[in-house]
C-alpha atoms as a PDB file:
ATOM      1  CA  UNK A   1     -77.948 -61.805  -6.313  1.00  0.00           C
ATOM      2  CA  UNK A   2     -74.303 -61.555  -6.427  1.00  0.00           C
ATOM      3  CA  UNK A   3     -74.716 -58.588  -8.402  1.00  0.00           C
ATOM      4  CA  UNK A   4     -76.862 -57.209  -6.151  1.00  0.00           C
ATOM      5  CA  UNK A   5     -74.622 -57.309  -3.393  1.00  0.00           C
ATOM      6  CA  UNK A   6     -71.875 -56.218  -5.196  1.00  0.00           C
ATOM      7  CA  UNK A   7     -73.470 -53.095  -5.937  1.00  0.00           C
ATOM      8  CA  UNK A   8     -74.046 -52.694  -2.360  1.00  0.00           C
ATOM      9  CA  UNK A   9     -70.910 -53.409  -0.697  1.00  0.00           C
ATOM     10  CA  UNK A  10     -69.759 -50.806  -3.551  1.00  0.00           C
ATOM     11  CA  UNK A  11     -71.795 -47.939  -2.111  1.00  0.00           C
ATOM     12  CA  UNK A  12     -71.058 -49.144   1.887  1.00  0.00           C
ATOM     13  CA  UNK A  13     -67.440 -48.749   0.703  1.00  0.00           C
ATOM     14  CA  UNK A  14     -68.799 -45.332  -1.037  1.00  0.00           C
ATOM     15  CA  UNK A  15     -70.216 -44.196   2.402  1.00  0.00           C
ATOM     16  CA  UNK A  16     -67.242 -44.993   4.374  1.00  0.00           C
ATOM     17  CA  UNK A  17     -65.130 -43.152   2.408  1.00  0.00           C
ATOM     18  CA  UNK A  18     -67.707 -40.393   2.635  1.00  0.00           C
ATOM     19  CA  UNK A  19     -67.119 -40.513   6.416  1.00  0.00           C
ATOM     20  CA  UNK A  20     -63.257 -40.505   6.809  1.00  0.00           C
ATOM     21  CA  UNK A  21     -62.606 -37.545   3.553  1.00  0.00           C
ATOM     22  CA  UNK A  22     -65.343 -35.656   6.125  1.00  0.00           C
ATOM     23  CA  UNK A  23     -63.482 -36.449   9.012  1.00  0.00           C
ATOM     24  CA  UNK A  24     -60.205 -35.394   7.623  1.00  0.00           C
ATOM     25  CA  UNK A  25     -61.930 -31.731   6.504  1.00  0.00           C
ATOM     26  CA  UNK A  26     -62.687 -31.415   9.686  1.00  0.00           C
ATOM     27  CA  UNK A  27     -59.747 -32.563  11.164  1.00  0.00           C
ATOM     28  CA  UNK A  28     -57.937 -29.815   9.443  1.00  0.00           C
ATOM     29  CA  UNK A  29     -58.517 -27.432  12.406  1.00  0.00           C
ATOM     30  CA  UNK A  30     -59.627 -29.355  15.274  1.00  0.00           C
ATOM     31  CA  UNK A  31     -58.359 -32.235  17.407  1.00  0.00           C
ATOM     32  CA  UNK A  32     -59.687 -35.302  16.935  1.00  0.00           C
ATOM     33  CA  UNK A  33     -60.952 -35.541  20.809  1.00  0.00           C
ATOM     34  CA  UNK A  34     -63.114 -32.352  19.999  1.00  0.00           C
ATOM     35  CA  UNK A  35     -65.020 -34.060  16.789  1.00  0.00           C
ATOM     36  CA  UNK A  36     -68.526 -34.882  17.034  1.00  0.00           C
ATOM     37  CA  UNK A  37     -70.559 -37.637  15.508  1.00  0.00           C
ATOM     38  CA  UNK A  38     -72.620 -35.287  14.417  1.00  0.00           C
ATOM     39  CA  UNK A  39     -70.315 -32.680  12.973  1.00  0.00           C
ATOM     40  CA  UNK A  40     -69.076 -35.898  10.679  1.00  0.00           C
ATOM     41  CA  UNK A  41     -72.425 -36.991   9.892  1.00  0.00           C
ATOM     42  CA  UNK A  42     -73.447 -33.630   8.594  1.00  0.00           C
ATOM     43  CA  UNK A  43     -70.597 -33.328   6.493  1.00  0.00           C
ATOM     44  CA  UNK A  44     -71.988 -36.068   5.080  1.00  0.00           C
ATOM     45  CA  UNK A  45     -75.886 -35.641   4.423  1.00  0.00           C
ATOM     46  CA  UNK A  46     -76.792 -38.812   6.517  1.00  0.00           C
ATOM     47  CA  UNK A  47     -78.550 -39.450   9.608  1.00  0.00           C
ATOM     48  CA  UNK A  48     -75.974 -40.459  12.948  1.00  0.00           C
ATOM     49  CA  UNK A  49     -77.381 -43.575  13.078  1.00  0.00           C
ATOM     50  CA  UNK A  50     -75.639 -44.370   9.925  1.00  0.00           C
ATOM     51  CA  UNK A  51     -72.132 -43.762  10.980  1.00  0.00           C
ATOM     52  CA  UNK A  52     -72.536 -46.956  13.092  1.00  0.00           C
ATOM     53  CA  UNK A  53     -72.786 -49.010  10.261  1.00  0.00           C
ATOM     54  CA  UNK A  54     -69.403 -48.337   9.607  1.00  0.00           C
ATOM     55  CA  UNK A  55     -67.622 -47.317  13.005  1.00  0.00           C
ATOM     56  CA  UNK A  56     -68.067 -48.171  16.547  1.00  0.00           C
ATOM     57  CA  UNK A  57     -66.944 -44.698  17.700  1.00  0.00           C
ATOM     58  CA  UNK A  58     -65.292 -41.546  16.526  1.00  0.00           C
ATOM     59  CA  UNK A  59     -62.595 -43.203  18.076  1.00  0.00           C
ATOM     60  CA  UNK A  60     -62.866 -46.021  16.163  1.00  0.00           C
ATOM     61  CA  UNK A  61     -62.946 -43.625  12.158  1.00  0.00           C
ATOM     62  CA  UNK A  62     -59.686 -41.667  14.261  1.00  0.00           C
ATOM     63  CA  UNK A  63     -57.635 -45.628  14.301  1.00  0.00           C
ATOM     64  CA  UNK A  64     -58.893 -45.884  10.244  1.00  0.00           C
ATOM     65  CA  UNK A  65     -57.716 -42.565   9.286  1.00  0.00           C
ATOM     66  CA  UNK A  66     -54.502 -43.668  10.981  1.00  0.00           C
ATOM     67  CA  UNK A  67     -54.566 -46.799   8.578  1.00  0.00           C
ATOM     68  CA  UNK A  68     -55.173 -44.462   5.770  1.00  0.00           C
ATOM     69  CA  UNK A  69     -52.894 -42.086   6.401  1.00  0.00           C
ATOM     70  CA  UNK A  70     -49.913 -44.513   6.917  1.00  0.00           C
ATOM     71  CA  UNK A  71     -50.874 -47.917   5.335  1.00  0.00           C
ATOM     72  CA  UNK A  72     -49.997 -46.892   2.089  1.00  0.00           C
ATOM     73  CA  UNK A  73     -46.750 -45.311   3.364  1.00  0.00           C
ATOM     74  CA  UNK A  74     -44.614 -48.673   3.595  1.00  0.00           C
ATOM     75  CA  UNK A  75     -42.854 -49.008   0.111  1.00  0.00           C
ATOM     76  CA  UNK A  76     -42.230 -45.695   0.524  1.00  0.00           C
ATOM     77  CA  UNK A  77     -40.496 -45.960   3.382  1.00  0.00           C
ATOM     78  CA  UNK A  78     -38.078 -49.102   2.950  1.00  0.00           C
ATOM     79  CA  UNK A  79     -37.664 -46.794  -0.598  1.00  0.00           C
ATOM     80  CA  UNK A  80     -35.919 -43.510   1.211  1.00  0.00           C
ATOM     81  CA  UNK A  81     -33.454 -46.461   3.266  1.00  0.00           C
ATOM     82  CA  UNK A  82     -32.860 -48.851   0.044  1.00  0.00           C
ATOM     83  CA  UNK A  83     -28.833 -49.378  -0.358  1.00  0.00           C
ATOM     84  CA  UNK A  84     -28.879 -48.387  -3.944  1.00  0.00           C
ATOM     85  CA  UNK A  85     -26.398 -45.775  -4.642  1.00  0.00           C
ATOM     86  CA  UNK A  86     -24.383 -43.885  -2.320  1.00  0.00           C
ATOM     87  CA  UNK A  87     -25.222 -41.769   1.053  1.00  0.00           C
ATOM     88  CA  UNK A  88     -25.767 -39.005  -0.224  1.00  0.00           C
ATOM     89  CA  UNK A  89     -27.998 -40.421  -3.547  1.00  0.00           C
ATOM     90  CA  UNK A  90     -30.423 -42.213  -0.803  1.00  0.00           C
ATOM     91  CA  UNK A  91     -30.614 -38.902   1.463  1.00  0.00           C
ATOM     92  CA  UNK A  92     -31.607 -36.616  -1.367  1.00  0.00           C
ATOM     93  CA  UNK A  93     -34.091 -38.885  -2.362  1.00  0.00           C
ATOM     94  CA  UNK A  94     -35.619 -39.462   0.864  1.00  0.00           C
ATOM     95  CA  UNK A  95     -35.952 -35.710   1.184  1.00  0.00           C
ATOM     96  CA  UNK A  96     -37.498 -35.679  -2.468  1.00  0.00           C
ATOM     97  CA  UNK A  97     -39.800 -38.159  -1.281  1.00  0.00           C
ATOM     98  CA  UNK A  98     -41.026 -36.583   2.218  1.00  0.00           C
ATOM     99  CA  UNK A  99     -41.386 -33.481  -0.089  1.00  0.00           C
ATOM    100  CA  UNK A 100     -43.405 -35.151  -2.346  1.00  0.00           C
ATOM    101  CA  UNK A 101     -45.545 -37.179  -0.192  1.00  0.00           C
ATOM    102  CA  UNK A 102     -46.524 -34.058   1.979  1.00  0.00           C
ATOM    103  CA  UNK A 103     -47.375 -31.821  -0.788  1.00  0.00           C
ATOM    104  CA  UNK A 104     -49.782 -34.746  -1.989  1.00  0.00           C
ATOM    105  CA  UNK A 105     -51.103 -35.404   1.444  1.00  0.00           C
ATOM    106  CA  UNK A 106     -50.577 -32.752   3.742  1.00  0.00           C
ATOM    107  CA  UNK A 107     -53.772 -33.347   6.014  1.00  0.00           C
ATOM    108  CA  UNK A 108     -53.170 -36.998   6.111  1.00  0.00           C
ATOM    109  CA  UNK A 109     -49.390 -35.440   7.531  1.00  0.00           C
ATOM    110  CA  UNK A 110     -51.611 -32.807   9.470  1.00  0.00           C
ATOM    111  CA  UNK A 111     -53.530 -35.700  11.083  1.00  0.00           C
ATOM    112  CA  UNK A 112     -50.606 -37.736  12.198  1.00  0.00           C
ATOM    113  CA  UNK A 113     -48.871 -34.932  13.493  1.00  0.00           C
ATOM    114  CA  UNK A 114     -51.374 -33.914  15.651  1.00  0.00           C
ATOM    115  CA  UNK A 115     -52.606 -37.145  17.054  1.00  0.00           C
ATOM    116  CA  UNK A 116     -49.579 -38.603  17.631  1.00  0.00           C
ATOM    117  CA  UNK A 117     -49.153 -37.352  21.186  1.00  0.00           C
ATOM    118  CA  UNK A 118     -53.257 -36.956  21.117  1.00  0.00           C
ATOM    119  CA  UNK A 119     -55.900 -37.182  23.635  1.00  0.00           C
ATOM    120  CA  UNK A 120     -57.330 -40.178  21.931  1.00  0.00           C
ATOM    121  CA  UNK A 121     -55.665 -43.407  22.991  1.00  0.00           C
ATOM    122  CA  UNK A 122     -56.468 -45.728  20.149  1.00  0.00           C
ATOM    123  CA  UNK A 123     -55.335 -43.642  17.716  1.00  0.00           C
ATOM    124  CA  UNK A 124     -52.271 -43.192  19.562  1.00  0.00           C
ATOM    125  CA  UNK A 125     -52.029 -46.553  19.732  1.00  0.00           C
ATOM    126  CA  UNK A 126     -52.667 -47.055  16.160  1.00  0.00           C
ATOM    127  CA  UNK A 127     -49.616 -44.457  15.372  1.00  0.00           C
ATOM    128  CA  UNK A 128     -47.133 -46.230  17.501  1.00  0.00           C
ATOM    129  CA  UNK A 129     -48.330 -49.691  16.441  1.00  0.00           C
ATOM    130  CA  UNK A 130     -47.227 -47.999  11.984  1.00  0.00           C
ATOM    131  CA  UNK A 131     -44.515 -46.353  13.246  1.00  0.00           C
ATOM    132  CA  UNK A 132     -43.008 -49.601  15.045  1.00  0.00           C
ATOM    133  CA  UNK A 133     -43.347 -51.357  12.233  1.00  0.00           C
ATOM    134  CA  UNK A 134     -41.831 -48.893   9.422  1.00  0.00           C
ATOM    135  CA  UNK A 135     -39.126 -49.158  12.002  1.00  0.00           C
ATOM    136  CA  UNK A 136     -38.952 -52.725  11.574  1.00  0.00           C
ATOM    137  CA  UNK A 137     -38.959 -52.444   8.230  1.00  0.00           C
ATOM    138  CA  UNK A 138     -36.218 -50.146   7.886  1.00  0.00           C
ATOM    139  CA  UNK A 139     -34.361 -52.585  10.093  1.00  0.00           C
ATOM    140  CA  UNK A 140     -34.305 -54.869   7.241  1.00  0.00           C
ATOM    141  CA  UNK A 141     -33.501 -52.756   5.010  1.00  0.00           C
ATOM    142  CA  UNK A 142     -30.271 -51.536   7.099  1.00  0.00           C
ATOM    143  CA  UNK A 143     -29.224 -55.169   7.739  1.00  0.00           C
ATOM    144  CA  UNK A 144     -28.473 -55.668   3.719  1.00  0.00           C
ATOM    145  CA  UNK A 145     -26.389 -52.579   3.946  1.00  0.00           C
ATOM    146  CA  UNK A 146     -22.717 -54.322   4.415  1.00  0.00           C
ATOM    147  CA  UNK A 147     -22.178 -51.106   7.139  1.00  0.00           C
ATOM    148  CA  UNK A 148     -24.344 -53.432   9.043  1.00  0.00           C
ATOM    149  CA  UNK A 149     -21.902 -55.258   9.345  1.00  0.00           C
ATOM    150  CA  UNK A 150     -21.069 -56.085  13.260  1.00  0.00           C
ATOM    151  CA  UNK A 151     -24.075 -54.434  14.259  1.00  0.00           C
ATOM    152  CA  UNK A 152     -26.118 -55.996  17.164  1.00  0.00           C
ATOM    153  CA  UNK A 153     -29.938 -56.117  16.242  1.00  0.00           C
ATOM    154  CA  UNK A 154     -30.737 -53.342  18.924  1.00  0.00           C
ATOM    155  CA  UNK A 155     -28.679 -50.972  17.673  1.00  0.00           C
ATOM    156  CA  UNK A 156     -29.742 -51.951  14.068  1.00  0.00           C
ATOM    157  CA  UNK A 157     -33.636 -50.877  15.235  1.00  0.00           C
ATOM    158  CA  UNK A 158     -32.088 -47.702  17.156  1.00  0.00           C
ATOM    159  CA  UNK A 159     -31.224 -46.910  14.254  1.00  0.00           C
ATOM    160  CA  UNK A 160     -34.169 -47.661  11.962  1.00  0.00           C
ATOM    161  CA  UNK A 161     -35.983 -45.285  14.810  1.00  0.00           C
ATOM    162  CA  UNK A 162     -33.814 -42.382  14.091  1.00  0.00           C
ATOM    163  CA  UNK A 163     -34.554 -42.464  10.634  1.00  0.00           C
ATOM    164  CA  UNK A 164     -38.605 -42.841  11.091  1.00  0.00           C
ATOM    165  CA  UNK A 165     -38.463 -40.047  13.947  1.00  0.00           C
ATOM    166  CA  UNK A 166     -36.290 -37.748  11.587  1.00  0.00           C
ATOM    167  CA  UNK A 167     -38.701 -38.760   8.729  1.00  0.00           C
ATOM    168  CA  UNK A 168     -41.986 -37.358  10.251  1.00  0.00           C
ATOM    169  CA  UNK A 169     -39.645 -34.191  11.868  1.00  0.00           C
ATOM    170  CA  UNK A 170     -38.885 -33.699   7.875  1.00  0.00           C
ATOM    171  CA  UNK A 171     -42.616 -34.085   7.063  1.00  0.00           C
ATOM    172  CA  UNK A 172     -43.788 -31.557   9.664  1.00  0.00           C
ATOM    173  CA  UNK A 173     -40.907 -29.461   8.658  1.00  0.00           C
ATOM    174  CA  UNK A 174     -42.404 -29.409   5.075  1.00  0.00           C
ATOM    175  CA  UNK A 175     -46.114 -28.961   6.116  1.00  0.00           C
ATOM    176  CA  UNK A 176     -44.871 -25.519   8.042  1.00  0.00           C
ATOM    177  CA  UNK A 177     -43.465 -24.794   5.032  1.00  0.00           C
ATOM    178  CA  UNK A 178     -46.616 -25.302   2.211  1.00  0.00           C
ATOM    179  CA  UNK A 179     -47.197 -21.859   1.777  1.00  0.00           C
ATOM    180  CA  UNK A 180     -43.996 -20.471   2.066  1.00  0.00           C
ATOM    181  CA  UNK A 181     -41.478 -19.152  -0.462  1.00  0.00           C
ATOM    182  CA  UNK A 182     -39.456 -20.818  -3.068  1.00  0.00           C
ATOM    183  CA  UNK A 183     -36.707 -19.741  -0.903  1.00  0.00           C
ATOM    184  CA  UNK A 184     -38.327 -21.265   2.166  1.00  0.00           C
ATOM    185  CA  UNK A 185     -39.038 -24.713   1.289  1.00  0.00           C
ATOM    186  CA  UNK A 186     -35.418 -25.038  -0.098  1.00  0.00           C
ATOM    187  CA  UNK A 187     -33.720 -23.864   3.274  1.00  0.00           C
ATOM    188  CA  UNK A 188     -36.768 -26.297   4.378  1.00  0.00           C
ATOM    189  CA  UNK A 189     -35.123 -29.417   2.310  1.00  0.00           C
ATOM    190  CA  UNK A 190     -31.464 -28.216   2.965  1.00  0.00           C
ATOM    191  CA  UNK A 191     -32.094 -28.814   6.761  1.00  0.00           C
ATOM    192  CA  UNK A 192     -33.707 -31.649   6.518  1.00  0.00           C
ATOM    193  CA  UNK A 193     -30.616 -33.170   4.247  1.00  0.00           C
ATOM    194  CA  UNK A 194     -28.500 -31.895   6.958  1.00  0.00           C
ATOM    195  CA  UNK A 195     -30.119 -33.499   9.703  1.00  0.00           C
ATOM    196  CA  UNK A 196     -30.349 -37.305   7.827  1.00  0.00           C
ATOM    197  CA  UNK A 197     -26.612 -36.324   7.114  1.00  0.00           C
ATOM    198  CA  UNK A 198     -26.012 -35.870  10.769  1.00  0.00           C
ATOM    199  CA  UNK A 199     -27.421 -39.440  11.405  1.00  0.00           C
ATOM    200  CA  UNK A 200     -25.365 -41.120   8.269  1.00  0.00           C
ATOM    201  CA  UNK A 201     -22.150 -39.741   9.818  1.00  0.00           C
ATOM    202  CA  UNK A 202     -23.138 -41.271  13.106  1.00  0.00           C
ATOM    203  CA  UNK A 203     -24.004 -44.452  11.832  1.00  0.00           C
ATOM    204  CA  UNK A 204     -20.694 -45.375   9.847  1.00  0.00           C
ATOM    205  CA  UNK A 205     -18.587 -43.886  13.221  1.00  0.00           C
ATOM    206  CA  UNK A 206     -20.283 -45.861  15.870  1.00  0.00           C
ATOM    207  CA  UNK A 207     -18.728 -48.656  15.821  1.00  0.00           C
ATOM    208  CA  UNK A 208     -15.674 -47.048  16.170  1.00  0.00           C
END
């Protein structure tokens, strides 16, 4: 029996993957509020009633794609903040790793980007709910920095805010830039490395 159910919890896991790899297809070049049930379903091969055994609403598979698309995102976000090696060591690899990650994932990025400031409120929702707490994880990373030092914690999260807001402005930047030159994507990277520079020399001046 356990077998049995084993095999079939495989294959509802099977299907619901089905449904959110459709979803982000079709995602690609629509919003999110414009996606029908059907649309999805089709993409699939299954009947509509069978995207109910999986999701309430389309609403509902937006708030899971947000889960995908950013769940898996945490290590890699306390990584591009860690305090090993210098300033300038942690902002080339965060820019490495926004890079990386985009050229991986780039309608996961394309999703996010778009929905952020969405007409789906859920999925907003969903967005601000990751993005508050990468910022609180960041937070904690900062605070082992000794520049933390004589910070108050609400400056310590400004902070950590900056650096997820410039984050996704780096991944967009990078998603323009997927089919450009050579040339491109490093003038791409350069500005990026600027920018997180900008905010470095802010944060070791403003306690002055």
């Amino acid at each position: 029996m356990s077998h049995t159910l084993g095999i079939r919890q495989a294959q509802k896991q099977k299907t619901r993957q089905a449904f959110l790899d459709a979803a982000l297809a079709l995602l690609e070049e629509q919003s999110l509020s414009s996606l029908g049930l059907r649309e999805v379903t089709r993409a699939v091969g299954v009947a509509p009633t069978a995207f109910y055994r999986h999701f309430r609403s389309t609403a509902d598979l937006g708030v899971a794609l947000v889960d995908e698309a950013l769940g898996s995102l945490h290590p890699m976000v306390k990584t591009t903040v860690s305090t090993a090696g210098d300033s300038e060591e942690r902002i080339t690899r965060a820019v490495e790793l926004i890079a990386r990650h985009v050229e991986a994932y780039p309608a996961h990025v394309r999703f996010i980007a778009r929905e952020r400031h969405g007409g789906v409120q859920p999925v907003r929702e969903a967005i601000r709910d990751q993005l508050a707490r990468f910022a609180d994880e960041v937070k904690a990373e900062l605070a082992k920095d000794p520049q933390a030092d004589g910070w108050s914690d609400d400056d310590l999260l400004m902070l950590a805010h900056l650096y997820v807001d410039q984050m996704l402005i780096t991944a967009s930047l990078f998603l323009e830039a997927l089919e450009a030159s050579q040339d491109e994507r490093e003038q791409v990277a350069q500005l990026a490395t600027r920018q997180m520079r900008l905010i470095s020399i802010g944060r070791r001046h403003w306690l002055d």
